[in-house]
C-alpha atoms as a PDB file:
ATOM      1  CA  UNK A   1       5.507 -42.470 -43.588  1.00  0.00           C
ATOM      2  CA  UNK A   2       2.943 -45.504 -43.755  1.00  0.00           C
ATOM      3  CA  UNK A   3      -0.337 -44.240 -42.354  1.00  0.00           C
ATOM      4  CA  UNK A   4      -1.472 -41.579 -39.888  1.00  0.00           C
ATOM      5  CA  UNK A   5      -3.965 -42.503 -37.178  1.00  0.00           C
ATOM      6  CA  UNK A   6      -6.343 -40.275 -34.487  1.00  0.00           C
ATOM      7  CA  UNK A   7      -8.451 -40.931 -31.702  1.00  0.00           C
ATOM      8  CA  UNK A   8     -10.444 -37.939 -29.767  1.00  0.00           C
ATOM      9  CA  UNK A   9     -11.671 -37.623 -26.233  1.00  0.00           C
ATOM     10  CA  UNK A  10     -12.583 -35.578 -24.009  1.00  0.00           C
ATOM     11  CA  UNK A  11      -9.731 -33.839 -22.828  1.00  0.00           C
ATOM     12  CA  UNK A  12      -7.185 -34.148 -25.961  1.00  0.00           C
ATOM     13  CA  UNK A  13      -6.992 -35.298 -29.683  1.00  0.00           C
ATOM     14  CA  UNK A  14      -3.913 -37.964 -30.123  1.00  0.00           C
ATOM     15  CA  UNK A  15      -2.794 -38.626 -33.592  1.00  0.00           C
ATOM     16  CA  UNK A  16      -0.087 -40.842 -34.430  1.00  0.00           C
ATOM     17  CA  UNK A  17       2.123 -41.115 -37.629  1.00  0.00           C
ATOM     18  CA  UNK A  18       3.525 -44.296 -38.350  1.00  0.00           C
ATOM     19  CA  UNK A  19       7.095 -45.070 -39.550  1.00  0.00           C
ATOM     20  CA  UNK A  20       8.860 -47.954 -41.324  1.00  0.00           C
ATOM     21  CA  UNK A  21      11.735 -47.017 -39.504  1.00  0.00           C
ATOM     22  CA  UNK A  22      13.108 -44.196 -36.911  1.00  0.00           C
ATOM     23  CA  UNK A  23      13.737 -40.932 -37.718  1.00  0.00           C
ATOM     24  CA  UNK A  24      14.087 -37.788 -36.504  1.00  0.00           C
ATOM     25  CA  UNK A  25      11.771 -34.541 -36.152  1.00  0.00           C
ATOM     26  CA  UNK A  26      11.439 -31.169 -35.644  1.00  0.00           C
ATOM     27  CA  UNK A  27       7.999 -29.789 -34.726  1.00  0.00           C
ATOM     28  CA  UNK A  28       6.746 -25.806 -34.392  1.00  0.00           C
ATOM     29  CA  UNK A  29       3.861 -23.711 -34.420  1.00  0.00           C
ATOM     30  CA  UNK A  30       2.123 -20.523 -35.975  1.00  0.00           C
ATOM     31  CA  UNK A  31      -0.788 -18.497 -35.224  1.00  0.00           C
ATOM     32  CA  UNK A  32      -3.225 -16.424 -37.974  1.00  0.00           C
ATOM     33  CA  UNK A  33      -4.325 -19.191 -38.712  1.00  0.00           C
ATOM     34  CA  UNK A  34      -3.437 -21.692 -35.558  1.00  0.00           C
ATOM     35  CA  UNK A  35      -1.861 -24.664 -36.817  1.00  0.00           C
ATOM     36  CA  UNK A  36       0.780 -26.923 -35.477  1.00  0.00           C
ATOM     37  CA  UNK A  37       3.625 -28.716 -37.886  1.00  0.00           C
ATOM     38  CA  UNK A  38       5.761 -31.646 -37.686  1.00  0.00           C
ATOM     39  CA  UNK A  39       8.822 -32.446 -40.186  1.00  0.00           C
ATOM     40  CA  UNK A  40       9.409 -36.197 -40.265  1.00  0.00           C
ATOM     41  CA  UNK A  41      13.426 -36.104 -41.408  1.00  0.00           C
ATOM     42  CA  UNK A  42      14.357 -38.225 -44.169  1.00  0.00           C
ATOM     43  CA  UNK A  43      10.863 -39.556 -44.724  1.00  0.00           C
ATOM     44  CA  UNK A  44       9.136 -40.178 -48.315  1.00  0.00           C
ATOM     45  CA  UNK A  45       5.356 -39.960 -48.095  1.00  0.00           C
ATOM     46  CA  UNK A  46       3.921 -43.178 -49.421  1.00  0.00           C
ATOM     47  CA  UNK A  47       0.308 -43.114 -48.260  1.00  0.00           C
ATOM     48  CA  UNK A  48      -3.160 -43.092 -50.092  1.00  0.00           C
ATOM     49  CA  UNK A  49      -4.583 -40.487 -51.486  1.00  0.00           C
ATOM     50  CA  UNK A  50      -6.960 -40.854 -49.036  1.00  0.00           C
ATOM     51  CA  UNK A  51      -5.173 -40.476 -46.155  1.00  0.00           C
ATOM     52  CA  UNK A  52      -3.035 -37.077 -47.273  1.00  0.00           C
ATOM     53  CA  UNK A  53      -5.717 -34.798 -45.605  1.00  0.00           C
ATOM     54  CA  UNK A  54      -8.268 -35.945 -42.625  1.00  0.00           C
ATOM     55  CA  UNK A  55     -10.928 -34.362 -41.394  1.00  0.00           C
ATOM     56  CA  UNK A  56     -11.431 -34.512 -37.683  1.00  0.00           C
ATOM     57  CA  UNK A  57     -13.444 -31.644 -36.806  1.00  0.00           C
ATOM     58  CA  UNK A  58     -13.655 -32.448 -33.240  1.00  0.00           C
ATOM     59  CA  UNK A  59     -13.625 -28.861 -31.422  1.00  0.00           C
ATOM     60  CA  UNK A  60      -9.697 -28.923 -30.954  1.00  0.00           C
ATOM     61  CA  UNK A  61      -8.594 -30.293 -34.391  1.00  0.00           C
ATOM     62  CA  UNK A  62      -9.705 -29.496 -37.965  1.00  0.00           C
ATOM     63  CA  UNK A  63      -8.039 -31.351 -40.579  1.00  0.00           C
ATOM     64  CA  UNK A  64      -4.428 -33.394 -40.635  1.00  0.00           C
ATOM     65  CA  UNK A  65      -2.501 -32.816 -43.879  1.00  0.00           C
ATOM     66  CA  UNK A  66       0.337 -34.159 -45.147  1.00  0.00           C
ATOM     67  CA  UNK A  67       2.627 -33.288 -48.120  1.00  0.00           C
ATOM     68  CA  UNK A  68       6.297 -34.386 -49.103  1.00  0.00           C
ATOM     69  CA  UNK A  69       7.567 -30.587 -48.213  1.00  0.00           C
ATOM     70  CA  UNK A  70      10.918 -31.623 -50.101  1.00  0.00           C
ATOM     71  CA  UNK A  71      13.061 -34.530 -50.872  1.00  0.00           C
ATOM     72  CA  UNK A  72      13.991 -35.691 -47.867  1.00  0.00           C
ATOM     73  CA  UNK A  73      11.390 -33.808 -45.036  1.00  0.00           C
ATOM     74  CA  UNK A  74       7.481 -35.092 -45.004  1.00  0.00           C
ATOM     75  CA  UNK A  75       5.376 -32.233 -43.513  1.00  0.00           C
ATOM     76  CA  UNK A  76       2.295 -32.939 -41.111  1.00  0.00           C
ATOM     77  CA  UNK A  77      -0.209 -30.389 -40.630  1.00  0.00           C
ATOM     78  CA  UNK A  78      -2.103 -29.622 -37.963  1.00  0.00           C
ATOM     79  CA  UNK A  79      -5.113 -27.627 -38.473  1.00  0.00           C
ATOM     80  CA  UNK A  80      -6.320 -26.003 -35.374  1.00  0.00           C
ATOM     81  CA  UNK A  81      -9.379 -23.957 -34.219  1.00  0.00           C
ATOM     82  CA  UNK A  82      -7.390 -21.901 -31.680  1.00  0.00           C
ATOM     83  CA  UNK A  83      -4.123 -21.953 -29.570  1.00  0.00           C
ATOM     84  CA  UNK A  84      -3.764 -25.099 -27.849  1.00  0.00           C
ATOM     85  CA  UNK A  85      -1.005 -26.454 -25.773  1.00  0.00           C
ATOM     86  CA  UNK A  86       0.462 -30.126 -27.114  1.00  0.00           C
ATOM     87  CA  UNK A  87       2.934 -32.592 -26.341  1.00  0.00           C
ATOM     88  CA  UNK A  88       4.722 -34.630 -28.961  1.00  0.00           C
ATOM     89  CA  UNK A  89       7.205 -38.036 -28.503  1.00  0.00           C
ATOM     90  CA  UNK A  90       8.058 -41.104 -30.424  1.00  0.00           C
ATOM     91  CA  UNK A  91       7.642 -45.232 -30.041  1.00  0.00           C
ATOM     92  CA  UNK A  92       8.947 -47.877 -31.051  1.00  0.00           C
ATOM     93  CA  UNK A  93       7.935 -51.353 -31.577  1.00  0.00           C
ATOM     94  CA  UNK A  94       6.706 -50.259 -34.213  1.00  0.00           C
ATOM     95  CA  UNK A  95       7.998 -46.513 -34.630  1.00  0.00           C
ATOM     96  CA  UNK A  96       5.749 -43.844 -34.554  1.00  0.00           C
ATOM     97  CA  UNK A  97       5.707 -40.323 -33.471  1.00  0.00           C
ATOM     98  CA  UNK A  98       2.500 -39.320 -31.636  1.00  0.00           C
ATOM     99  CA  UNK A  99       1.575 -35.829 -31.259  1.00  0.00           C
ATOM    100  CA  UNK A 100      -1.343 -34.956 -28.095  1.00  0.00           C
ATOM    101  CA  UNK A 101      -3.165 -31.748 -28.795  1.00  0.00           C
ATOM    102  CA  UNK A 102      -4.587 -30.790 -25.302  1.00  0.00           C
ATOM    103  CA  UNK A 103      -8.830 -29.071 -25.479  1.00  0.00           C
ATOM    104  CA  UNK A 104      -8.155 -25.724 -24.170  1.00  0.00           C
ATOM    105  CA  UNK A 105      -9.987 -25.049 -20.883  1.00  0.00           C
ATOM    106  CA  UNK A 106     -12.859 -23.054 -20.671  1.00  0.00           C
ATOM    107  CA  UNK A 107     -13.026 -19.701 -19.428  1.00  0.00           C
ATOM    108  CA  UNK A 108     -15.082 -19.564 -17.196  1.00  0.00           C
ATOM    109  CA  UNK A 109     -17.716 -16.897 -17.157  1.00  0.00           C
ATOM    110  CA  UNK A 110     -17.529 -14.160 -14.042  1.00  0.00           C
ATOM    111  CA  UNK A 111     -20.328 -14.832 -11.567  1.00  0.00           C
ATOM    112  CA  UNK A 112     -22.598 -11.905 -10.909  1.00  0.00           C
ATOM    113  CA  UNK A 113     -22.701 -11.710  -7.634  1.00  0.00           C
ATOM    114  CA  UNK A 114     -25.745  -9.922  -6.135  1.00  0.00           C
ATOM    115  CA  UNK A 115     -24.438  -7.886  -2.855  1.00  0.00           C
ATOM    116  CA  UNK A 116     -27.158  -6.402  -0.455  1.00  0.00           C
ATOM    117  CA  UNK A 117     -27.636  -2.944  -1.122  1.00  0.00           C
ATOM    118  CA  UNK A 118     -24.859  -1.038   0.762  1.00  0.00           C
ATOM    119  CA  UNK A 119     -26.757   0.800   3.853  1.00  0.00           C
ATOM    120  CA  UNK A 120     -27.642   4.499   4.186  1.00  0.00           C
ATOM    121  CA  UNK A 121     -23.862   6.090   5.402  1.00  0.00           C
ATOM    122  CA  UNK A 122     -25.399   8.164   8.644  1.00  0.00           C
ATOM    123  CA  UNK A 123     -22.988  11.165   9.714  1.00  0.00           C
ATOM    124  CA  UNK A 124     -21.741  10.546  13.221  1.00  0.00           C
ATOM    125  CA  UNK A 125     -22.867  13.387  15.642  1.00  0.00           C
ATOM    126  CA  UNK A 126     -20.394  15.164  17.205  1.00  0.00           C
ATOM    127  CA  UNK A 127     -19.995  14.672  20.951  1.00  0.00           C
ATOM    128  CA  UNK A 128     -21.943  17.170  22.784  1.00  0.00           C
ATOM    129  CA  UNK A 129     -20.059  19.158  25.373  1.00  0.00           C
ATOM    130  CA  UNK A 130     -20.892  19.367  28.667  1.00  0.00           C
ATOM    131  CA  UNK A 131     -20.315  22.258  30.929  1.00  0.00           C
ATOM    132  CA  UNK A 132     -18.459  25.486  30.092  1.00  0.00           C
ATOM    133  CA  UNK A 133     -15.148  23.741  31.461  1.00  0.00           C
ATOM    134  CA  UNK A 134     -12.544  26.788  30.113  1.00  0.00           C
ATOM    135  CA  UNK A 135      -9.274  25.096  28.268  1.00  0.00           C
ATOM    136  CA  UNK A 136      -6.499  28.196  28.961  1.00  0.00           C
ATOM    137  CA  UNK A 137      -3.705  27.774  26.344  1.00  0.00           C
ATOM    138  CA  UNK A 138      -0.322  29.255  27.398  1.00  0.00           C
ATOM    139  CA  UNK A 139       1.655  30.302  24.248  1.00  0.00           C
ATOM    140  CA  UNK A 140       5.503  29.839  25.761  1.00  0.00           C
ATOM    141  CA  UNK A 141       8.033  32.751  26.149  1.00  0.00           C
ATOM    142  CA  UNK A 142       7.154  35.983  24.291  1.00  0.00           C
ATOM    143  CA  UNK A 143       8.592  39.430  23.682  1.00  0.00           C
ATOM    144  CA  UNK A 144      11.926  40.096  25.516  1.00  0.00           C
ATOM    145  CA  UNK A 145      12.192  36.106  25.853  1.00  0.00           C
ATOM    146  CA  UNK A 146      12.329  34.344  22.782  1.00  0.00           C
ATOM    147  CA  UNK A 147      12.547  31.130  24.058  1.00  0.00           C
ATOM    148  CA  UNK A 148      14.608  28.948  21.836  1.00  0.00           C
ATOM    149  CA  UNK A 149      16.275  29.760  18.668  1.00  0.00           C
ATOM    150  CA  UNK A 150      16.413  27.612  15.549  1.00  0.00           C
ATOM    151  CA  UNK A 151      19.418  27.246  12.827  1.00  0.00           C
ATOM    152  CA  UNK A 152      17.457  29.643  10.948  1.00  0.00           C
ATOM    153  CA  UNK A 153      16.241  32.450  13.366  1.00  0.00           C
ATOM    154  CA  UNK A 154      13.066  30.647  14.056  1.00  0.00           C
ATOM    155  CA  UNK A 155      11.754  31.283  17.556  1.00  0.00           C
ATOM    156  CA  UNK A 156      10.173  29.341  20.248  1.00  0.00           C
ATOM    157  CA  UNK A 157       7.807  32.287  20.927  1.00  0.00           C
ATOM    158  CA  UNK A 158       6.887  32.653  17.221  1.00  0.00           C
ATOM    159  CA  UNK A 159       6.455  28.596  16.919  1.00  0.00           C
ATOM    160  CA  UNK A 160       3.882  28.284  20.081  1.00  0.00           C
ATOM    161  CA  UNK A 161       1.731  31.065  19.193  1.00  0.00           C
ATOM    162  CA  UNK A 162       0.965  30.019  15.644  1.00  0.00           C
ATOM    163  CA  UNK A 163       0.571  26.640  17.451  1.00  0.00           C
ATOM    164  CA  UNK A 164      -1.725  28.368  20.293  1.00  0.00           C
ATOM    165  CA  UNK A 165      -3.945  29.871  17.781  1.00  0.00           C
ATOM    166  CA  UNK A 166      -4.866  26.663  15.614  1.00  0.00           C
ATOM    167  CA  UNK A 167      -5.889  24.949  18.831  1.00  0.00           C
ATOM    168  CA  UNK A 168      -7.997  27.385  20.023  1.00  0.00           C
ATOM    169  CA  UNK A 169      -9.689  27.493  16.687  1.00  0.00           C
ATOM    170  CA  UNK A 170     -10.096  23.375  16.560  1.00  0.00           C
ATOM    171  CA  UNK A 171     -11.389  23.729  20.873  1.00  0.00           C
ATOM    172  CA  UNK A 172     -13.753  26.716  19.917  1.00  0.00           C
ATOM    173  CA  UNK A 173     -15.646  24.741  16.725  1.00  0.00           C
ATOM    174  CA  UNK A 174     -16.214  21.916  19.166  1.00  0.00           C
ATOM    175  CA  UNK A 175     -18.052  24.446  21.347  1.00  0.00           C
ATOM    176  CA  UNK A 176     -15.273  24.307  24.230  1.00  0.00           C
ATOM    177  CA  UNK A 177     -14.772  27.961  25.585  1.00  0.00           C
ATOM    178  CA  UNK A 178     -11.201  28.491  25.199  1.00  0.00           C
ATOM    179  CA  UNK A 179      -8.864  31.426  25.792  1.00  0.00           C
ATOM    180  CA  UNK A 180      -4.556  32.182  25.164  1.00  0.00           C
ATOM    181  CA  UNK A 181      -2.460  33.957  27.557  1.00  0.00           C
ATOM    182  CA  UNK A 182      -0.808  36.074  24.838  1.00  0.00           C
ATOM    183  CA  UNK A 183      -2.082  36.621  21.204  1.00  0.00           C
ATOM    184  CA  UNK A 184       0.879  38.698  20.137  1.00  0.00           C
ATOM    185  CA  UNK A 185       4.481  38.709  20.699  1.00  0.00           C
ATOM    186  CA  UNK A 186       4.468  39.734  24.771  1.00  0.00           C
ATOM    187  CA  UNK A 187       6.060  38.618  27.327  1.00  0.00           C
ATOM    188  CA  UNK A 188       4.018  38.171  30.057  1.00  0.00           C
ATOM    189  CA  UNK A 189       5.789  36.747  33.939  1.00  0.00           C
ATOM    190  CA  UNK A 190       4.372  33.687  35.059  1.00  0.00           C
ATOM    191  CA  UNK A 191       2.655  34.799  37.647  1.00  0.00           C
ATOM    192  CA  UNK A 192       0.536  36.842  35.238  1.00  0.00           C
ATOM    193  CA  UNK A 193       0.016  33.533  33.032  1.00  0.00           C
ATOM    194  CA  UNK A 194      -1.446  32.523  36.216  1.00  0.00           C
ATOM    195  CA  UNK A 195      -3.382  35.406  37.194  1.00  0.00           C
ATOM    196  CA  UNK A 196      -5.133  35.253  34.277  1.00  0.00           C
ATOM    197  CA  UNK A 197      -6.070  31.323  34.180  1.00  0.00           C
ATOM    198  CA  UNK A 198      -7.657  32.069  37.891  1.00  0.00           C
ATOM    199  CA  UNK A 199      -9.954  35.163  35.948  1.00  0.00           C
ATOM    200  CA  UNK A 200     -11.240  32.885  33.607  1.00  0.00           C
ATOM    201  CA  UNK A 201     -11.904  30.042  35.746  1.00  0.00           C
ATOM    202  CA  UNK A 202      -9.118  27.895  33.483  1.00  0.00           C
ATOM    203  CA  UNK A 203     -10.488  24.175  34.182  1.00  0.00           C
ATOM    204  CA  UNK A 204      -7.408  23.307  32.466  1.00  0.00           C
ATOM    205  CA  UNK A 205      -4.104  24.711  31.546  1.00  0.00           C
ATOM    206  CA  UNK A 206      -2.057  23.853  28.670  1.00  0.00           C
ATOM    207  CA  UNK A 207       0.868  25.201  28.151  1.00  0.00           C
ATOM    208  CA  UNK A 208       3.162  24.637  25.141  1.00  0.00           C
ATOM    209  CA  UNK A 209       6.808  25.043  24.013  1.00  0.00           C
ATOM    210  CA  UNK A 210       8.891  23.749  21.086  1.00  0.00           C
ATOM    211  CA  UNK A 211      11.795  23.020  23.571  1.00  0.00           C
ATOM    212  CA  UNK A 212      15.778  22.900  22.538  1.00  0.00           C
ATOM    213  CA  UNK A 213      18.041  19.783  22.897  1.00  0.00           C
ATOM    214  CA  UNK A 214      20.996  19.415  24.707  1.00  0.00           C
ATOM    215  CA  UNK A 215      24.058  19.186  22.389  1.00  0.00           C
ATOM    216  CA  UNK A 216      24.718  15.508  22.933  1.00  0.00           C
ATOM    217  CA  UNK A 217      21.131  14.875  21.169  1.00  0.00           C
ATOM    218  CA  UNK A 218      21.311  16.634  18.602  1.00  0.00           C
ATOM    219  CA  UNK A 219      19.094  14.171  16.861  1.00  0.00           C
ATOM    220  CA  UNK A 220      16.201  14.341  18.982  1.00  0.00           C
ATOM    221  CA  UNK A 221      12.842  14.047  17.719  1.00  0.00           C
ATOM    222  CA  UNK A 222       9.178  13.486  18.993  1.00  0.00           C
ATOM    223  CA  UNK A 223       7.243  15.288  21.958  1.00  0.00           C
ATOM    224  CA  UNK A 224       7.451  15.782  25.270  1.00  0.00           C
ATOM    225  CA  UNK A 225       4.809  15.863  27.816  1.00  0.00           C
ATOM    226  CA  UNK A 226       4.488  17.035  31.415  1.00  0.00           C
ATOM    227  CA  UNK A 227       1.724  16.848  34.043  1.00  0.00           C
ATOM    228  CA  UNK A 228       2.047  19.416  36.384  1.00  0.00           C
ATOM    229  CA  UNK A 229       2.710  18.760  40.008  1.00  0.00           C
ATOM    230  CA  UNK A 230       4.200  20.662  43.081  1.00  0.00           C
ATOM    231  CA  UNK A 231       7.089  18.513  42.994  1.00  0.00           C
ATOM    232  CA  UNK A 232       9.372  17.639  40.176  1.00  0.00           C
ATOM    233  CA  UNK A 233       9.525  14.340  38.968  1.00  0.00           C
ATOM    234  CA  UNK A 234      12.977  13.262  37.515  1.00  0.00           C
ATOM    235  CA  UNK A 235      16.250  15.375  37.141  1.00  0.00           C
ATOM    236  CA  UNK A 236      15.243  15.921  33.733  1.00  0.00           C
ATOM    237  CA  UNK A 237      12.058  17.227  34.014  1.00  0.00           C
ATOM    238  CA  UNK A 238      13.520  19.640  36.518  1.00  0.00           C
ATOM    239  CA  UNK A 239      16.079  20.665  33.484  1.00  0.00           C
ATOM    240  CA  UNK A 240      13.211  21.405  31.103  1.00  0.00           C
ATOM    241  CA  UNK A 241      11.270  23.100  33.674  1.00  0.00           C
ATOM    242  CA  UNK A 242      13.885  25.318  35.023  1.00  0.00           C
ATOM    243  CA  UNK A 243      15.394  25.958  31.205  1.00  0.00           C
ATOM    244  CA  UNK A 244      11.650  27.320  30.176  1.00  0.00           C
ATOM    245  CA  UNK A 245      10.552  29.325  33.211  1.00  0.00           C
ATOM    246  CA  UNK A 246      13.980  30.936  33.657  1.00  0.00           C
ATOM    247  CA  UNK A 247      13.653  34.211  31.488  1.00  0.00           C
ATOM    248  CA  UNK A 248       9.704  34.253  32.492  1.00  0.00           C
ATOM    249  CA  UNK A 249      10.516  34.743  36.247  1.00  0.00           C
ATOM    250  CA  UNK A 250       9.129  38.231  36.638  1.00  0.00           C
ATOM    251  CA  UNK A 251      10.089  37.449  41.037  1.00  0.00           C
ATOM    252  CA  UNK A 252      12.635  34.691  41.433  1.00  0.00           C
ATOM    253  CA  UNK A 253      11.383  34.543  45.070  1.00  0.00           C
ATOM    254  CA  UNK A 254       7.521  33.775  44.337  1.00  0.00           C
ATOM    255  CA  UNK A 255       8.405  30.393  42.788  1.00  0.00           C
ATOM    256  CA  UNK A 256       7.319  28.343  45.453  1.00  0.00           C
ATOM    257  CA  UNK A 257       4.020  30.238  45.811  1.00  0.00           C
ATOM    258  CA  UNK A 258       3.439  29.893  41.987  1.00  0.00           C
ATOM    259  CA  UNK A 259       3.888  26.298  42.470  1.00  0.00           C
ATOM    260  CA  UNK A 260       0.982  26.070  44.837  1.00  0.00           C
ATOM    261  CA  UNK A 261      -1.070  28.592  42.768  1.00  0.00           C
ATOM    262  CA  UNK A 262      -0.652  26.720  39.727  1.00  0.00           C
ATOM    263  CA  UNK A 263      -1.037  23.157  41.664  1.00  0.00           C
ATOM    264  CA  UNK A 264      -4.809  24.417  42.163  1.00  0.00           C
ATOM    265  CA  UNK A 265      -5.784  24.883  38.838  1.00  0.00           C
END
């Protein structure tokens, strides 16, 4: 090792160690304290005093060092301030190994960013109803028809009443006057369901079921919904229809006037 050279700008800190000849080296790295070292293989330190330990002080690198760590390994030292990112090669012509110690960039600083005061949250008033438009709910089947049964024992009738009742509780907070057909386990003939829609001047009748599948769907999932109309609209709206009402037929014979009466409502 003849001499060992730096030069410092802006961005990096290059030092280079000059050779007599090639040779190989291994570099590393340890933190607490930071510091960077290069092993020049089969090297003999012959500089000046003067030149075994250089001050650079230039914000990435303190001091270079250099010692003869053993017979045939030189050791240069890299003092560091903190953990830096470096790139080392050699030359020839004449040979040298040059080490670049890169300035670590600066963190930058979060902005405080000044946001408009977030405005008032106002509660949204509820839609005023009105009219006294009367919702009838018709809890399906009931008493001596049970409607559909589940795996379990569950039944239809059980299903749409507990159904029934939350809705009329949601309808009557919202000020919407609301009444059910049945509010125990009764069965009760359609006409009767119809009767007592006309009484309380129903506006609008809905009437709900938690309807079987046929066998070849036995995955079936989702609702159904049907808009009542004197005729039927589709084979299998017929199927549903004429599955539901069949046990509630109190008079087989007064279908077609039901349809009429319930086409009114």
């Amino acid at each position: 090792m003849l001499k060992v050279r730096s030069y410092s700008d802006s961005d990096k800190t290059r030092v280079v160690i000059d050779l007599s000849e090639k040779t190989e080296f291994k570099a590393n790295k340890l933190t607490n304290p930071d510091k960077i070292f290069i092993d020049i293989i089969g090297s003999i330190l012959k500089l000046e005093d003067t030149f075994k330990e250089i001050e650079i002080n230039d914000g990435i690198l303190k001091t270079v060092r250099t010692a003869q760590f053993n017979e045939e390994i030189t050791r240069v030292v890299f003092d560091l301030y903190q953990e830096v990112k470096y790139n080392i090669f050699s030359l020839t012509d004449p040979d040298r190994v040059v080490i670049d110690i890169f300035r670590p960039e600066k963190k930058s600083e979060p902005l405080l960013e000044t946001l408009p005061p977030k405005p008032e949250e106002k509660p949204v008033p509820e839609p005023k109803v009105t009219g006294k438009r009367v919702v009838i709910i018709d809890p399906g089947h009931g008493g001596s028809d049970p409607g559909a049964i589940g795996p379990t024992g569950l039944k239809e009738s059980e299903v749409t009443l507990k159904v029934a009742l939350h809705l009329e509780e949601l309808l009557k907070k919202a000020g919407i006057p609301t009444y059910l057909t049945r509010y125990k386990n009764d069965f009760i003939s359609l006409e009767d369901r119809v009767n007592f829609a006309n009484q309380k001047n129903g506006f609008i009748f809905v009437s709900i079921h938690a309807n079987s599948t046929l066998n070849n769907r036995p995955t079936a999932i989702g609702t159904e919904t049907f808009v009542l109309s004197s005729k039927y609209i589709g084979a299998s709206a017929k199927d549903v229809a004429d599955r539901e009402n069949r046990a509630s037929r109190a008079h087989p014979e007064v279908d077609a006037d039901l349809a009429s009466i319930i086409g009114d409502l």
